[in-house]
PDB file of N, CA and C in Angstrom:
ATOM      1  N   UNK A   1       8.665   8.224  12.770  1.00  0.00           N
ATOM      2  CA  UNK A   1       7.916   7.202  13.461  1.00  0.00           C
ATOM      3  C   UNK A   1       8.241   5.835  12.845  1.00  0.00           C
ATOM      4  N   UNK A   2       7.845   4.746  13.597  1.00  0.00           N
ATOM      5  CA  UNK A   2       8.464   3.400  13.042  1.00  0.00           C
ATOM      6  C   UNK A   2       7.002   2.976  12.863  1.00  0.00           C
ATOM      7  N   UNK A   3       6.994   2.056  12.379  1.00  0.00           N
ATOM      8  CA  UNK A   3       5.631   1.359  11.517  1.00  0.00           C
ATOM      9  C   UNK A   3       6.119  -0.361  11.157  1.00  0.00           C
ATOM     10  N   UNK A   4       5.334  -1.098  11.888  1.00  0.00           N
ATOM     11  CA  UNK A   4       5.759  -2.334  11.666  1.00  0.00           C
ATOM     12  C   UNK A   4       5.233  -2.545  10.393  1.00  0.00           C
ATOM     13  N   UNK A   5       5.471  -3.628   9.621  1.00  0.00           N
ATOM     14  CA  UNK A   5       5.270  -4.630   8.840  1.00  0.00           C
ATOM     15  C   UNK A   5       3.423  -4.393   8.172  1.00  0.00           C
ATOM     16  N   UNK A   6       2.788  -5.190   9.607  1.00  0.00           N
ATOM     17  CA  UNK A   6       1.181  -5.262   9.289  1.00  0.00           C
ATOM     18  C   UNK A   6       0.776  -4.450   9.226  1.00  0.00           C
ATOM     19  N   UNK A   7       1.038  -3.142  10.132  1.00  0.00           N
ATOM     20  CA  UNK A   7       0.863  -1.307   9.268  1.00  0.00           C
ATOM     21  C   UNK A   7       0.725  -1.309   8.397  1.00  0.00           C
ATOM     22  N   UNK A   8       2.034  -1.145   7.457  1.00  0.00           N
ATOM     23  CA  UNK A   8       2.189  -0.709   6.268  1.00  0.00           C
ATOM     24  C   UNK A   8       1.252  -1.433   5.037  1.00  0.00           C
ATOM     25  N   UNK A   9       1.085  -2.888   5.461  1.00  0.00           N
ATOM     26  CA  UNK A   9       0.726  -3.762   4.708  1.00  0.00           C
ATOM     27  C   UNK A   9      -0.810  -3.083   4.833  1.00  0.00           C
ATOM     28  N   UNK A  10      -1.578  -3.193   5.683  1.00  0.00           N
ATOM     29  CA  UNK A  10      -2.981  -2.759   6.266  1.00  0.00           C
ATOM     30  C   UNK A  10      -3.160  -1.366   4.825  1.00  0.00           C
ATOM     31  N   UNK A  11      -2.316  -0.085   5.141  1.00  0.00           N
ATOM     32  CA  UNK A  11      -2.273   0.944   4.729  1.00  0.00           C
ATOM     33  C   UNK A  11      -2.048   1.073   3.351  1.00  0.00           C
ATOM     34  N   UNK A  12      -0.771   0.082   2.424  1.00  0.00           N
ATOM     35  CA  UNK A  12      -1.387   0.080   1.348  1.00  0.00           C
ATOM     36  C   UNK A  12      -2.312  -0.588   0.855  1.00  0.00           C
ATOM     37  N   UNK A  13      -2.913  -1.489   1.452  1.00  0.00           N
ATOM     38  CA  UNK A  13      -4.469  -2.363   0.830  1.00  0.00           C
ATOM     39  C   UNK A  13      -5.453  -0.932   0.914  1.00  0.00           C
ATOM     40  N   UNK A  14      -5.500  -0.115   1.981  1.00  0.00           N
ATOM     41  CA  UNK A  14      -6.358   0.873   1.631  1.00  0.00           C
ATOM     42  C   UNK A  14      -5.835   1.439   0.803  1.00  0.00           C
ATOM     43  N   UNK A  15      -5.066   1.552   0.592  1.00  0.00           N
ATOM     44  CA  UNK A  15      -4.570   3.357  -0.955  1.00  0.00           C
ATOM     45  C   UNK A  15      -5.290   1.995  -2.365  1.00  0.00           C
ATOM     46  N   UNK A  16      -4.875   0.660  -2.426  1.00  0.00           N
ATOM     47  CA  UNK A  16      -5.209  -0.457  -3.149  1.00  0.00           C
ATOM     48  C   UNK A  16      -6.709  -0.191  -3.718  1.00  0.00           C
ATOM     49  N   UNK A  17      -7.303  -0.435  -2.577  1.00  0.00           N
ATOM     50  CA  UNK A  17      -9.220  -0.292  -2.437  1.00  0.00           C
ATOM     51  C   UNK A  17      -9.246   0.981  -2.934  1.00  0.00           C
ATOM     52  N   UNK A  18      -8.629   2.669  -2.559  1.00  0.00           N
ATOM     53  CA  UNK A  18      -8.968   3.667  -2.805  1.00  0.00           C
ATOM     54  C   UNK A  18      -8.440   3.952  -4.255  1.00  0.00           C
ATOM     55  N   UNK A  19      -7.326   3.427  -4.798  1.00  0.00           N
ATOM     56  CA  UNK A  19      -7.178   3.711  -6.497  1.00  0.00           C
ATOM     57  C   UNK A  19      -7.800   3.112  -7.619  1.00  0.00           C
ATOM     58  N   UNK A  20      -8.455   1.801  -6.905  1.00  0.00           N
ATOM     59  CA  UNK A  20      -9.260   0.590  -7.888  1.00  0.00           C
ATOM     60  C   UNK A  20     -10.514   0.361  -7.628  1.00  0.00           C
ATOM     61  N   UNK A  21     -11.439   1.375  -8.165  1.00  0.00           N
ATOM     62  CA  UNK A  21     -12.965   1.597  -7.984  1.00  0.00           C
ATOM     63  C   UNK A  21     -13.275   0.215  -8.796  1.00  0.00           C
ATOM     64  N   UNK A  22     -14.454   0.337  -8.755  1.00  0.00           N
ATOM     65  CA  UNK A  22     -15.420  -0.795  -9.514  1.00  0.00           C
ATOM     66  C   UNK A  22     -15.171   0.410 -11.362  1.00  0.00           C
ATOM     67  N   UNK A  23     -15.057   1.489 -11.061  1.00  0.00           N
ATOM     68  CA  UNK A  23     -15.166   2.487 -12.733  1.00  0.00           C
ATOM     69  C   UNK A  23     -13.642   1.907 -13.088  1.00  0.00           C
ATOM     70  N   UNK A  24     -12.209   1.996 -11.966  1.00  0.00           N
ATOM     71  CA  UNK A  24     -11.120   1.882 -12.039  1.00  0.00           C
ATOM     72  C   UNK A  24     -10.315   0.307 -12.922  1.00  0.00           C
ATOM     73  N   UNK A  25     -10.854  -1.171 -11.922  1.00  0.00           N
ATOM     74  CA  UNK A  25     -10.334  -1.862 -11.496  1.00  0.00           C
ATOM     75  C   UNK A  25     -10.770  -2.379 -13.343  1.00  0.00           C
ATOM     76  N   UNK A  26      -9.532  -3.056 -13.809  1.00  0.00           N
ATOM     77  CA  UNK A  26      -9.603  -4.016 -14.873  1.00  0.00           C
ATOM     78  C   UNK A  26      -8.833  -5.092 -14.756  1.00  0.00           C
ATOM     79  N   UNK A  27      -9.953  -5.894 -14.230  1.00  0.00           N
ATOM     80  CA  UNK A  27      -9.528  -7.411 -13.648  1.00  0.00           C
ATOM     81  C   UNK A  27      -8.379  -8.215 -14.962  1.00  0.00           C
ATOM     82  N   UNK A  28      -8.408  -7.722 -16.341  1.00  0.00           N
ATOM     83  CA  UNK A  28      -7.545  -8.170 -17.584  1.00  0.00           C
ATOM     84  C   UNK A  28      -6.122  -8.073 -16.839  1.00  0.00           C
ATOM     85  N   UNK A  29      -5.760  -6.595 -16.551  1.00  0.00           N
ATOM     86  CA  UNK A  29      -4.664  -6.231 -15.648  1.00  0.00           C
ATOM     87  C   UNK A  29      -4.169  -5.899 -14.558  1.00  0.00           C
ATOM     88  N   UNK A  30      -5.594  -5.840 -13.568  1.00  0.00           N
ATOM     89  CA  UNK A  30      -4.882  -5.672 -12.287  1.00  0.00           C
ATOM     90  C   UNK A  30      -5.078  -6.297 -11.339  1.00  0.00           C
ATOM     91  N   UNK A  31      -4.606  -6.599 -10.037  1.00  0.00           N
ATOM     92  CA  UNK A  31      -4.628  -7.943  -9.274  1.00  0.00           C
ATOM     93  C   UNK A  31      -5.788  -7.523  -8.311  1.00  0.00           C
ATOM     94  N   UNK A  32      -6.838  -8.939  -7.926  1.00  0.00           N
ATOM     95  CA  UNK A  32      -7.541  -8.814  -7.122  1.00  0.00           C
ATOM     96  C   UNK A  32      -7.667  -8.248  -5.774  1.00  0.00           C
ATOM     97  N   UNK A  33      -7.946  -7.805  -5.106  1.00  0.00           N
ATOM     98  CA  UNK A  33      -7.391  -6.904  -3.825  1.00  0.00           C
ATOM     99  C   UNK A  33      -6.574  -8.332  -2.962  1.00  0.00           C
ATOM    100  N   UNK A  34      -7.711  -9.753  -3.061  1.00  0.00           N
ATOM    101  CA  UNK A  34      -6.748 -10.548  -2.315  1.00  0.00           C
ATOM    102  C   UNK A  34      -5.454 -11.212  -2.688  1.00  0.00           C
ATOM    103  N   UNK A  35      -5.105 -11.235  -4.215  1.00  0.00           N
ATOM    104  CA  UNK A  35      -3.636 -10.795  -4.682  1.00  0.00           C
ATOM    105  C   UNK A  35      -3.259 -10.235  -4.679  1.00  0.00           C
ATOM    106  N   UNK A  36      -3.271  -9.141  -4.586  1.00  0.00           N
ATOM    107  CA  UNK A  36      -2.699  -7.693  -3.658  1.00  0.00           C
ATOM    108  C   UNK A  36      -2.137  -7.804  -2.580  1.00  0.00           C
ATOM    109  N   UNK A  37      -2.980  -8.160  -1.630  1.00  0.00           N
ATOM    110  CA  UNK A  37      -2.780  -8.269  -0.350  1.00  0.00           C
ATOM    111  C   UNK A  37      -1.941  -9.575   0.334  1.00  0.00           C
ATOM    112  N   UNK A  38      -1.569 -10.879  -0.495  1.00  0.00           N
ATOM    113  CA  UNK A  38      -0.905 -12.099  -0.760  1.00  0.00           C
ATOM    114  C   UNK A  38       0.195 -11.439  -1.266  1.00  0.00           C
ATOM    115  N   UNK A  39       0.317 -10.549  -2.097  1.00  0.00           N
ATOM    116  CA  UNK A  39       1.931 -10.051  -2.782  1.00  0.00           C
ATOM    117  C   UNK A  39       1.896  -9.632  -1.903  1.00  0.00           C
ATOM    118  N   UNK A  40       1.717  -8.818  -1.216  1.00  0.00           N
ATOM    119  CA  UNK A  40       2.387  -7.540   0.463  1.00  0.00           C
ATOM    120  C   UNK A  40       2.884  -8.258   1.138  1.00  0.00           C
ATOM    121  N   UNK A  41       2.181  -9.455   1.760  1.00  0.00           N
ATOM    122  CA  UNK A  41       2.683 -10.225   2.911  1.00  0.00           C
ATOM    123  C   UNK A  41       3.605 -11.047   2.421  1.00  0.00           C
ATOM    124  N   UNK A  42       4.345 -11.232   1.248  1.00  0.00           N
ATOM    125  CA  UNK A  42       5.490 -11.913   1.051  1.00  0.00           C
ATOM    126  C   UNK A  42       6.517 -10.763   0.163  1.00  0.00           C
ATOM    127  N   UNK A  43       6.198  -9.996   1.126  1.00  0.00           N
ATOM    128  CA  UNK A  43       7.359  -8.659   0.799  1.00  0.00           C
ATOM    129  C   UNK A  43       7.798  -8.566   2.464  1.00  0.00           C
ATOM    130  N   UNK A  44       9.077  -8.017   2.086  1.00  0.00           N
ATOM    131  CA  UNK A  44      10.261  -7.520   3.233  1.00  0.00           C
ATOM    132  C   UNK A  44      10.054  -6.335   3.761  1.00  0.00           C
ATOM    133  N   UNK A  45      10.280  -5.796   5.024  1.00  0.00           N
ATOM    134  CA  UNK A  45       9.568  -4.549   5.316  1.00  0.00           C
ATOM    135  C   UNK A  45      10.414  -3.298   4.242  1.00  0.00           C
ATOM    136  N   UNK A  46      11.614  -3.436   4.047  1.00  0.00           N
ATOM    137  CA  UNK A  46      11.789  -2.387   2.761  1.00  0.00           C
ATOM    138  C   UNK A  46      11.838  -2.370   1.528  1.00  0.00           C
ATOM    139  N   UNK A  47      10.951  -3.662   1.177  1.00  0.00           N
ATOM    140  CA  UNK A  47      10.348  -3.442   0.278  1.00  0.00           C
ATOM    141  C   UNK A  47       8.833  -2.913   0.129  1.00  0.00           C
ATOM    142  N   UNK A  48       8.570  -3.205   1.750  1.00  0.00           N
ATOM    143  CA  UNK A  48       6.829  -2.460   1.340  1.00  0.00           C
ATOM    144  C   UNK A  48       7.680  -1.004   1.688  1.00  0.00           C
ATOM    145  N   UNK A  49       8.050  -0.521   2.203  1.00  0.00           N
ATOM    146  CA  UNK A  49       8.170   1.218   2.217  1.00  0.00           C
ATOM    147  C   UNK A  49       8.244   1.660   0.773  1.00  0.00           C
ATOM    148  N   UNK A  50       8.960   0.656   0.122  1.00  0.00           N
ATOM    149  CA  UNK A  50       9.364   1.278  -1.547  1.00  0.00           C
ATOM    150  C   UNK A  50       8.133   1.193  -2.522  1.00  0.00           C
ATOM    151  N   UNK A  51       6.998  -0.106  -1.628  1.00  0.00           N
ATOM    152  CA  UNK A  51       5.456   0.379  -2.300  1.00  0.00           C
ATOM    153  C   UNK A  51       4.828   1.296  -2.070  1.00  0.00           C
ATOM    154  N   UNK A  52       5.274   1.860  -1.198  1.00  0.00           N
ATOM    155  CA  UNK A  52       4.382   2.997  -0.584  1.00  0.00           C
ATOM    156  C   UNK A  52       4.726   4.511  -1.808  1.00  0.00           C
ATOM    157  N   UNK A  53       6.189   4.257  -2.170  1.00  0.00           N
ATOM    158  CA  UNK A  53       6.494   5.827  -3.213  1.00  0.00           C
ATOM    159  C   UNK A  53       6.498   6.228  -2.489  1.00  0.00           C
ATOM    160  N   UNK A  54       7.040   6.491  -1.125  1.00  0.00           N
ATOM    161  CA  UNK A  54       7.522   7.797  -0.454  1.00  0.00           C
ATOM    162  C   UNK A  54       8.962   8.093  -0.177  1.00  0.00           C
ATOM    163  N   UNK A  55       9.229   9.101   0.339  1.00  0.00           N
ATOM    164  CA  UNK A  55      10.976   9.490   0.298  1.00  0.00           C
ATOM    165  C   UNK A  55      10.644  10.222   1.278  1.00  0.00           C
ATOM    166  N   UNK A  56      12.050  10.688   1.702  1.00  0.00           N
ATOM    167  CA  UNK A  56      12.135  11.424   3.031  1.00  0.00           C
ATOM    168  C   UNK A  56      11.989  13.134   2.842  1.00  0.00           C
ATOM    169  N   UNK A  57      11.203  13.585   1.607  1.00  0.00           N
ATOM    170  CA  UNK A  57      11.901  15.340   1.491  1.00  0.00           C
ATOM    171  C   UNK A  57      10.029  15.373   1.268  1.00  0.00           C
ATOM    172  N   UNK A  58       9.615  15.131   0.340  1.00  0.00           N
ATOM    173  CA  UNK A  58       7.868  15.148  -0.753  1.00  0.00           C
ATOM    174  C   UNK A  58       6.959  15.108   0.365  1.00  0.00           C
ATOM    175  N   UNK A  59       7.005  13.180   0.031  1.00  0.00           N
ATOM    176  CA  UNK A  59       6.196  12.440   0.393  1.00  0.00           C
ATOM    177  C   UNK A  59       6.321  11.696   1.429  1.00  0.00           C
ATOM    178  N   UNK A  60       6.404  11.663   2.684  1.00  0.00           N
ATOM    179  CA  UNK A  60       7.211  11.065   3.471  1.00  0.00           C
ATOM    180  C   UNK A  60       5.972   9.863   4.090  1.00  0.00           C
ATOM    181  N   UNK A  61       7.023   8.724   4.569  1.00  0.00           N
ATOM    182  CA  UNK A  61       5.951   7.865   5.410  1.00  0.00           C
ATOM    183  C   UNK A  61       4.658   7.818   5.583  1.00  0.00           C
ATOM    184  N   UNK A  62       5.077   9.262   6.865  1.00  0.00           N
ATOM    185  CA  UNK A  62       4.472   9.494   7.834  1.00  0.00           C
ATOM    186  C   UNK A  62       3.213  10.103   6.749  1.00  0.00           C
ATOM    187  N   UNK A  63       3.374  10.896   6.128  1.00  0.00           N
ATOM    188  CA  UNK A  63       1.915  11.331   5.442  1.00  0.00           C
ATOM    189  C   UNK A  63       1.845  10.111   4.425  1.00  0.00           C
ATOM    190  N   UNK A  64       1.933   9.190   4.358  1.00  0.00           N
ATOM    191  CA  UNK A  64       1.415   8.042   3.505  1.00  0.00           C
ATOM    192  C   UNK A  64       0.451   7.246   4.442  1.00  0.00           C
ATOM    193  N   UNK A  65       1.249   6.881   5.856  1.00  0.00           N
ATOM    194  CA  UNK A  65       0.284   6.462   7.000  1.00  0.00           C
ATOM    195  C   UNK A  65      -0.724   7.395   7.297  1.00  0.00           C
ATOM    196  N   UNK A  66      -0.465   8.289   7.583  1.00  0.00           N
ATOM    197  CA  UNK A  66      -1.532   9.413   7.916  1.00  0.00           C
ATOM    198  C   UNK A  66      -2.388   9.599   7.262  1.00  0.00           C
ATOM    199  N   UNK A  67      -2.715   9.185   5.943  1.00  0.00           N
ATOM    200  CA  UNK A  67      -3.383   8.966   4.724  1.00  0.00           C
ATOM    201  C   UNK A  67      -4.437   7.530   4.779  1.00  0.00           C
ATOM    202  N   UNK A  68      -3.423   6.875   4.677  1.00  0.00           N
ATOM    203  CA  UNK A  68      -3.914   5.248   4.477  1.00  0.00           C
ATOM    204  C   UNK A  68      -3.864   4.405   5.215  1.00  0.00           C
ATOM    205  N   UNK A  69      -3.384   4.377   6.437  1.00  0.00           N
ATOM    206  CA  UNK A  69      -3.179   3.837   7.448  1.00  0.00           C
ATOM    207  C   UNK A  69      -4.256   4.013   8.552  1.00  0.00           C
ATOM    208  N   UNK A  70      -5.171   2.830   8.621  1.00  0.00           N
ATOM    209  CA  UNK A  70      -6.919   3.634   9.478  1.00  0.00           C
ATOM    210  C   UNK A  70      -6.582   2.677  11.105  1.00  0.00           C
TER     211      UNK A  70
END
């Protein structure tokens, strides 16, 4: 399946929100969700696939969207 741009971007801000609880998130080292989401949108679309950690055999896309992608 193809997946534009604002997909992907949308889909990892959720996996973002879902790995960085309020128990998780240490603002010392990790970026605010809306720096998060400011780094995505000045990424290239293959470079967001390569945020995502998926490959074509494991983890593919499609179950990364199917996941995080609402």
């Amino acid at each position: 399946m193809i997946y534009a741009k604002e997909q992907i971007i949308e889909a990892l801000c959720h996996e973002y929100k879902a790995l960085f609880t309020q128990e998780t998130f240490d603002p010392a080292s990790d970026l605010s969700y809306d720096d998060y989401r400011n780094s995505m949108l000045s990424k290239t679309l293959p470079e967001l696939i390569k945020e995502t950690s998926t490959d074509l055999e494991y983890y593919t896309l499609d179950a990364f969207m199917k996941k995080y992608g609402q």
